[in-house]
Protein backbone atom coordinates (compact mmCIF):
# COMPACT_ATOMS: atom_id res chain seq x y z
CA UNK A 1 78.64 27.98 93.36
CA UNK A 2 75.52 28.18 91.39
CA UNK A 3 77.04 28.68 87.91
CA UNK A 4 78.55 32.07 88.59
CA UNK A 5 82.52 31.90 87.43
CA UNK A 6 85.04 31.06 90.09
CA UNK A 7 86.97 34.17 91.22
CA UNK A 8 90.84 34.15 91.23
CA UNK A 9 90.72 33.64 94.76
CA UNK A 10 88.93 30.41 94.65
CA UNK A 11 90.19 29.11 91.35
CA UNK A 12 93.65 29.83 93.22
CA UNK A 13 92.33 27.44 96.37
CA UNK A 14 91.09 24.91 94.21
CA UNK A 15 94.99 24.90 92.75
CA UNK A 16 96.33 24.12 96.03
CA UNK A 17 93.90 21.83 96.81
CA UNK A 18 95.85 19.50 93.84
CA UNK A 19 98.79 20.09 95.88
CA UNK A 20 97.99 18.77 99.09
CA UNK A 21 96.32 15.59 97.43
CA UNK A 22 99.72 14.86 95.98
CA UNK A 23 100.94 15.42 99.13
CA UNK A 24 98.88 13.22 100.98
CA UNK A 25 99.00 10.92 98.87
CA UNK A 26 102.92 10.82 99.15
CA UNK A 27 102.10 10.27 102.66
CA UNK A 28 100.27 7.87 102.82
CA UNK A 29 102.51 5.27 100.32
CA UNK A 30 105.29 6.36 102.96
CA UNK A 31 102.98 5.27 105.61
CA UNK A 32 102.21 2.17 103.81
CA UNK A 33 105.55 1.17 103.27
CA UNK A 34 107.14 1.81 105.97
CA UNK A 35 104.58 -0.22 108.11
CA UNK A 36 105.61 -3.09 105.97
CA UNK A 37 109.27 -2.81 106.67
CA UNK A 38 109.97 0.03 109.47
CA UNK A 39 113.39 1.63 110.35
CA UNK A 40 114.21 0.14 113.47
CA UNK A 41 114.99 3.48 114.90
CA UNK A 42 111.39 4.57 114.84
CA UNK A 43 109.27 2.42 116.86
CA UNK A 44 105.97 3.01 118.76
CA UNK A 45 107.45 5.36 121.35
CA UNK A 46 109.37 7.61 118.74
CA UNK A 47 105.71 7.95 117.14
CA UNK A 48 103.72 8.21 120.55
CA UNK A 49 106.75 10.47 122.46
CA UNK A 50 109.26 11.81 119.94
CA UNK A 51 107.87 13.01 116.58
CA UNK A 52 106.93 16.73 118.01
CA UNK A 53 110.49 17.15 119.14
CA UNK A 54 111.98 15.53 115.91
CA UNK A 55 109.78 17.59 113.83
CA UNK A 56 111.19 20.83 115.06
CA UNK A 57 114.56 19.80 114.66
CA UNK A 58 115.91 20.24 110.86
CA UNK A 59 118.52 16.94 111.29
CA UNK A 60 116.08 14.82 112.91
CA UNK A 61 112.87 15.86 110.57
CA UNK A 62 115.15 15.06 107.41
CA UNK A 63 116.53 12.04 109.10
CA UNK A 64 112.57 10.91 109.16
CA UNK A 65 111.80 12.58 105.57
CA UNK A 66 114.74 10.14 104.32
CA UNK A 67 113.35 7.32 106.30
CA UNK A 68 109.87 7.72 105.22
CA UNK A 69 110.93 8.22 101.43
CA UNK A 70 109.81 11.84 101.52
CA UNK A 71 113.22 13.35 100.07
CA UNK A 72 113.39 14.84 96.69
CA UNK A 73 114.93 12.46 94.63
């Protein structure tokens, strides 16, 4: 912090951190563009009532990875 070298520990944080910016950032396009044109199966309630139980469950989460633009293409 005050011009003492970063230990592995950190230096290995400060790698991850990288990761999770890409990740958000992937997020939020996803976000963007699916507010523009939404899947009609996922409207307010599914956001405000459903996404907990469809996270949990593996078909439903990759139903709404694929619908956000989140798969691995």
């Amino acid at each position: 912090m005050h011009g003492d070298t970063l230990g592995k520990k950190h230096q290995d944080r400060l790698l991850r951190l990288e990761d999770l910016r890409a990740i958000v950032r992937r997020l939020l396009r996803s976000f963007v563009e699916f507010a523009v044109a939404p899947a009609s199966s996922y409207d307010k309630s599914f956001w405000q009532e459903q996404l907990d139980a469809a996270l949990v469950d593996t078909a439903e989460r990759e139903k709404l990875r694929e619908a956000l633009k989140l798969t691995q293409s």
